[in-house]
N, C-alpha and C. Protein backbone atom coordinates (compact mmCIF):
# COMPACT_ATOMS: atom_id res chain seq x y z
N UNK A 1 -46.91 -53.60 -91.12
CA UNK A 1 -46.02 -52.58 -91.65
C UNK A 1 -46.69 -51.22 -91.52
N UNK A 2 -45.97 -50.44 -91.00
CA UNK A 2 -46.54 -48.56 -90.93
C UNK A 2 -46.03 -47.84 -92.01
N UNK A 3 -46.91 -47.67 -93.20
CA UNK A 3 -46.45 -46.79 -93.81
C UNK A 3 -45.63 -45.83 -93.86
N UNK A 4 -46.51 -45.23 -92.60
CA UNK A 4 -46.26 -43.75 -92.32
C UNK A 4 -44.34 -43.78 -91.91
N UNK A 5 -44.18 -44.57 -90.90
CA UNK A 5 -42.95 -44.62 -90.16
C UNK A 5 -41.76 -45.36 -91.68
N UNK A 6 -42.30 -45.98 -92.51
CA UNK A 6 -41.99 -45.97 -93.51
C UNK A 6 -40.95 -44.92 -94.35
N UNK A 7 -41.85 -44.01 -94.17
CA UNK A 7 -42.19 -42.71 -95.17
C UNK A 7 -41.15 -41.94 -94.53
N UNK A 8 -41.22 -41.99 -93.08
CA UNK A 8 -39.99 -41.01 -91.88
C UNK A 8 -38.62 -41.53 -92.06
N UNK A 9 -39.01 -43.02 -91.96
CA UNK A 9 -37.51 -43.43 -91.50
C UNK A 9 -36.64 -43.30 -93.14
N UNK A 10 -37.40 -43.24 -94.27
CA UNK A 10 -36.84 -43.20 -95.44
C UNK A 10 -36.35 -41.34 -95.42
N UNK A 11 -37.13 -40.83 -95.17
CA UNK A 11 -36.92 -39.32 -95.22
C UNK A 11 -35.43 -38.85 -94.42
N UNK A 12 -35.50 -39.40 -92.93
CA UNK A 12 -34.19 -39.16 -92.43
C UNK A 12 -33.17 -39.67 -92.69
N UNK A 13 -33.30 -41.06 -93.23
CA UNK A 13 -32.06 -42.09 -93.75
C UNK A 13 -31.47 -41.81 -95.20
N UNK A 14 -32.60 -41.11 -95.65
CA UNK A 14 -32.01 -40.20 -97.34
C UNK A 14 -31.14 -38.66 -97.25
N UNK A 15 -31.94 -38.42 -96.00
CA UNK A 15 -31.78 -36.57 -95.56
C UNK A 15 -32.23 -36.00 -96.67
N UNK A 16 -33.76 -36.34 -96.56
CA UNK A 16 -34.12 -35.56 -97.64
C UNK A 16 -35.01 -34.56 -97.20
N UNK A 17 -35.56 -33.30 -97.58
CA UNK A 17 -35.43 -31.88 -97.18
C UNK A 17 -36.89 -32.19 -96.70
N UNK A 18 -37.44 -32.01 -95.88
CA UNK A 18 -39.23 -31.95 -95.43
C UNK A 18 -40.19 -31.85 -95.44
N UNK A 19 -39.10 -30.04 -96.83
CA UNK A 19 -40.18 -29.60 -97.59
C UNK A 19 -40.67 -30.38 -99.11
N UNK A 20 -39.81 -31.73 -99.06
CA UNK A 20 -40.15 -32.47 -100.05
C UNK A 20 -41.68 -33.22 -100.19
N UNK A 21 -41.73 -33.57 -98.84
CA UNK A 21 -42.63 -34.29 -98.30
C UNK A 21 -44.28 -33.31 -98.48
N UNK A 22 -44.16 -32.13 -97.84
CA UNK A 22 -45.13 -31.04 -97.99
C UNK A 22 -45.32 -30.94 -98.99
N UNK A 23 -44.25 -30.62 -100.05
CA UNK A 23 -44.74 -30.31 -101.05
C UNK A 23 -45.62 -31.46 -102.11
N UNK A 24 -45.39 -32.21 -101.53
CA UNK A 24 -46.19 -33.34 -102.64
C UNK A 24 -47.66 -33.42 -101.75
N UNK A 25 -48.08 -32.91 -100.71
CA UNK A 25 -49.43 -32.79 -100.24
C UNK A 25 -49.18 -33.60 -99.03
N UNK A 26 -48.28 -34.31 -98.30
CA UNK A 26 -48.84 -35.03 -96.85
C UNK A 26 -47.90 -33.86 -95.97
N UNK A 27 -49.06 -33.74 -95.11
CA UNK A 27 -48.69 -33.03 -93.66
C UNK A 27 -49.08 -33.96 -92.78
N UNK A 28 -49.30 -33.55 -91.50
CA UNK A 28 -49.46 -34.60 -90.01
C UNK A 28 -50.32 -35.27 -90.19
N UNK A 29 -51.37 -34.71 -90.76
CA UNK A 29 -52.69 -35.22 -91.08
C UNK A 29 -52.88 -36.57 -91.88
N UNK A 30 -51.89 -37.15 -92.20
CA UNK A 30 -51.76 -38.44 -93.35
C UNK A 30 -50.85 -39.20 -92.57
N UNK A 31 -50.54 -39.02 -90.95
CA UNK A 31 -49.81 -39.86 -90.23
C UNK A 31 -51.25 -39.91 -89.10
N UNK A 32 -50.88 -41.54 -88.35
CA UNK A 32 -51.84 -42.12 -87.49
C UNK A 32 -50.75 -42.05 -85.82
N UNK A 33 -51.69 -41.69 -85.03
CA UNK A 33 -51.25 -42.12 -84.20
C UNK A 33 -49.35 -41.62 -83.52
N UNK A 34 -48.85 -42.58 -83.11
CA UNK A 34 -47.61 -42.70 -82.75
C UNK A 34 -46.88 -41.93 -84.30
N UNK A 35 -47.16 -42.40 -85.00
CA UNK A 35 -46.21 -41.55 -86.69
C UNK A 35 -46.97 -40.02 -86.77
N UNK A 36 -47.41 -39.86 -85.96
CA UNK A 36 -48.12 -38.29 -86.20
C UNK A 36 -46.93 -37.52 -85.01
N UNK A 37 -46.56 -38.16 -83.87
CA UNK A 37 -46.00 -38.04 -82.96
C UNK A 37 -44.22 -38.21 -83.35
N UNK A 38 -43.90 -38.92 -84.11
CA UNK A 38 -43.06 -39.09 -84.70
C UNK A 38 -42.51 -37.64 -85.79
N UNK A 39 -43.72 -37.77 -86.63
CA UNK A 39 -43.60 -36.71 -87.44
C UNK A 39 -43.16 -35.43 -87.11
N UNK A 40 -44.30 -35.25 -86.17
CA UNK A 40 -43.84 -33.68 -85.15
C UNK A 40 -43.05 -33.55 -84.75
N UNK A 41 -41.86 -34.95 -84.07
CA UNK A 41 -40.94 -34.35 -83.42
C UNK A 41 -40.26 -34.63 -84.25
N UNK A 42 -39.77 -34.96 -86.00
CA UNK A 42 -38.94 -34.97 -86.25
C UNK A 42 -38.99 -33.62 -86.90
N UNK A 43 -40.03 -33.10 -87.60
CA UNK A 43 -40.48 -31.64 -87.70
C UNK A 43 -39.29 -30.28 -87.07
N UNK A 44 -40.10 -30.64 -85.43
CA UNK A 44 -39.33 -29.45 -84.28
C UNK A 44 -37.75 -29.58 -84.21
N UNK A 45 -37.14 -31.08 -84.33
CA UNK A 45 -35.57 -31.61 -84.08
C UNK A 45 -35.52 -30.58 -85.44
N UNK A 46 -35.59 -30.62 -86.53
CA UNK A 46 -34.62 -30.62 -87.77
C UNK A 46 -34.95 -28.72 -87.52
N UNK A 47 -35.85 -28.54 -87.51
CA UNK A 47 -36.41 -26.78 -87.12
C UNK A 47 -35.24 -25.99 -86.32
N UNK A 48 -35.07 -27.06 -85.10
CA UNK A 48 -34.12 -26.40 -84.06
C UNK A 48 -32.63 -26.67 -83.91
N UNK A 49 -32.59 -27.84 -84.75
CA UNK A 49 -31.00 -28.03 -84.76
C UNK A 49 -30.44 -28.24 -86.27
N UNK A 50 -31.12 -28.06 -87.47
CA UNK A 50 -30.81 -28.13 -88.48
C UNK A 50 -30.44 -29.61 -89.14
N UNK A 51 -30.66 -30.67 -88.42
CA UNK A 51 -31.10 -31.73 -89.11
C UNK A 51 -31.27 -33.21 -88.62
N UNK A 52 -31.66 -33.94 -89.30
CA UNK A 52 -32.69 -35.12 -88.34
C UNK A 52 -32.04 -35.42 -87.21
N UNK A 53 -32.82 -36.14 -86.07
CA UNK A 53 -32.51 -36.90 -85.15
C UNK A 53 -32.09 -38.88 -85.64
N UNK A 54 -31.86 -38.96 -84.78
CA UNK A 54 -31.77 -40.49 -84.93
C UNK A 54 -32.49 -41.49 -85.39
N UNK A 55 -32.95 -42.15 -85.90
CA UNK A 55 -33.97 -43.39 -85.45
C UNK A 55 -34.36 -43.77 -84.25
N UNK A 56 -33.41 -44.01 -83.29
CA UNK A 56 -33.83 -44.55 -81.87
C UNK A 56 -34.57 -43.65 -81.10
N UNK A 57 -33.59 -42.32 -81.38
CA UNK A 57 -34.34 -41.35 -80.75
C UNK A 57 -35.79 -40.87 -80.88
N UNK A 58 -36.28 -41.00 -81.81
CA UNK A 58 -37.44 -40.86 -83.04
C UNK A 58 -38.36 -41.82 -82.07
N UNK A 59 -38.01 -43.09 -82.35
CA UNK A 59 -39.04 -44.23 -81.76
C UNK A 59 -39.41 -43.96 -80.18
N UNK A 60 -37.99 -43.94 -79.69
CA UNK A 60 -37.98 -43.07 -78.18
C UNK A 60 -39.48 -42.45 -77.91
N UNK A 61 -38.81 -41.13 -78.22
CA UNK A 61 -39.79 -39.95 -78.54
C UNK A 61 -41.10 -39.85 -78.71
N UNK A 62 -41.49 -41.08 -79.93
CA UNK A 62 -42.77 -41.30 -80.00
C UNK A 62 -43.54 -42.29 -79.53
N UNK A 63 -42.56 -43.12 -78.64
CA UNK A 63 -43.27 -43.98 -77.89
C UNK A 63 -43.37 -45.37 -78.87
N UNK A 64 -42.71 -45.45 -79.93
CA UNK A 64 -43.02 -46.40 -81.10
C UNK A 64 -41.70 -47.21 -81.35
N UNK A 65 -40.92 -47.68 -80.23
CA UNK A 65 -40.13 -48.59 -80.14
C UNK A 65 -39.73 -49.48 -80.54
N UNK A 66 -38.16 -49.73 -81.53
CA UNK A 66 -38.18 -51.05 -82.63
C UNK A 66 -39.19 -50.67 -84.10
N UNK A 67 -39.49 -50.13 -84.26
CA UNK A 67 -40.58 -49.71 -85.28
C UNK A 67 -40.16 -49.21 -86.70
N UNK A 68 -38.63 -48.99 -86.78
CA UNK A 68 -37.92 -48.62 -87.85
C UNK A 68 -37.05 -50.13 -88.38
N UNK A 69 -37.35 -51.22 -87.39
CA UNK A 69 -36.31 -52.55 -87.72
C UNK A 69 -36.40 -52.78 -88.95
N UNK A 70 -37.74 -53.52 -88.96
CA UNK A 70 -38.01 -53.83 -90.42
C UNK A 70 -38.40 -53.25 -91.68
N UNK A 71 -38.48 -51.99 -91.62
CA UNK A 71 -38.68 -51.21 -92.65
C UNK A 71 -37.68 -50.47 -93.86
N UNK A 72 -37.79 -51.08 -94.92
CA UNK A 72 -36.32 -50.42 -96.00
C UNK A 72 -36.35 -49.00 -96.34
N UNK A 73 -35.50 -48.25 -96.70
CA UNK A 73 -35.35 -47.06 -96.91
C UNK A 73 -35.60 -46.85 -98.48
N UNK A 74 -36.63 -46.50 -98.90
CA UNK A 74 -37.04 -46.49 -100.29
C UNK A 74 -37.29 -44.94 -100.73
N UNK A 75 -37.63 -45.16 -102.20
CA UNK A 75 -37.61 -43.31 -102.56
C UNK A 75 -39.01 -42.42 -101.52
N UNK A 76 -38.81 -41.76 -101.73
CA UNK A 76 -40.13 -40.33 -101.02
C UNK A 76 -41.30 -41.46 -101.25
N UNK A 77 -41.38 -40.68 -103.07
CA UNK A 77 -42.72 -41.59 -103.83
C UNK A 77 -43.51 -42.53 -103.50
N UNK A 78 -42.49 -43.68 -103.20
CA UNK A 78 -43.12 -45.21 -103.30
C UNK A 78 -44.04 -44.67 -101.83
N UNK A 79 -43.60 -44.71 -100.27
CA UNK A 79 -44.23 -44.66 -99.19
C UNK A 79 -45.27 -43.96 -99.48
N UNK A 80 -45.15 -42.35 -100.04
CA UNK A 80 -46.08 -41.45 -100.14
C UNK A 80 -47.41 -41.55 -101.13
N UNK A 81 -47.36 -42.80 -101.59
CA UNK A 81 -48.28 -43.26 -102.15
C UNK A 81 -49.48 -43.91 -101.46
N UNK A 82 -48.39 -44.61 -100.09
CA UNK A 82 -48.97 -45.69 -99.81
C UNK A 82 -50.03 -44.94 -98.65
N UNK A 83 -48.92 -43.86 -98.12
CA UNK A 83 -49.91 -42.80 -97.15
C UNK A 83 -51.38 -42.36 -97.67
N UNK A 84 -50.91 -41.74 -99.14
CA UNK A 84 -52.11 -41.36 -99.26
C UNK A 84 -53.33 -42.11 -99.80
N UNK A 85 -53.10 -43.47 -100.18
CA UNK A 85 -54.16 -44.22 -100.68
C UNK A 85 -54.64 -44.57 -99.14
N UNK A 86 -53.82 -44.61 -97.66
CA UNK A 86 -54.70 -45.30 -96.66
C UNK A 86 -55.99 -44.13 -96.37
N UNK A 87 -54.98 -43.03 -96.28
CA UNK A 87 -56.26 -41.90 -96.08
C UNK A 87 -56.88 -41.87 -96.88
N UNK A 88 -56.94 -41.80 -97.81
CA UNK A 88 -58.00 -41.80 -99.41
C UNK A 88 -59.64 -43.08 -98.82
N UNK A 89 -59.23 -44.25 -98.25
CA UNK A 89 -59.44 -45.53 -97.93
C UNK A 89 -60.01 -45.48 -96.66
N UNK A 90 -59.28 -44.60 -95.93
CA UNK A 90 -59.72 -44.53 -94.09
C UNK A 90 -60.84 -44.51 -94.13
């Protein structure tokens, strides 16, 4: 399970604002890899067209394919916990 993609796919599937996410302390820096890539481009999409992209497109994008299947759409909180205890842990 990816937290991180967790944490995205709940964010776009809620439409919840980005600056929610910032404001509780995770930026790129608390995503690995492919979810850092993810992050960014869901970042630039919502920047330039005023609001999320797809899922598919997302995985597309970041090269992280199928990667939203199994993951439930839960509050901000719960994921953003889980982000920051891995980095806390890394």
């Amino acid at each position: 399970m990816s937290v991180g993609f967790g944490l995205l796919k709940s964010l776009v599937e809620n439409d919840t604002p980005l600056s929610e996410v910032i404001e509780r302390g995770v930026d790129e820096s608390y995503f690995e890899q492919a979810e850092r890539s993810a992050f960014n481009f869901i970042k630039n999409f919502k920047q330039k067209h005023g609001y999320y992209p797809n899922l598919q497109t997302i995985e597309v994008e970041s090269g992280a394919k199928g990667v939203f299947s199994n993951l439930s759409v839960e509050p901000l909180d719960y994921w953003i916990s889980y982000v920051k205890d891995r980095k806390k842990f890394a």
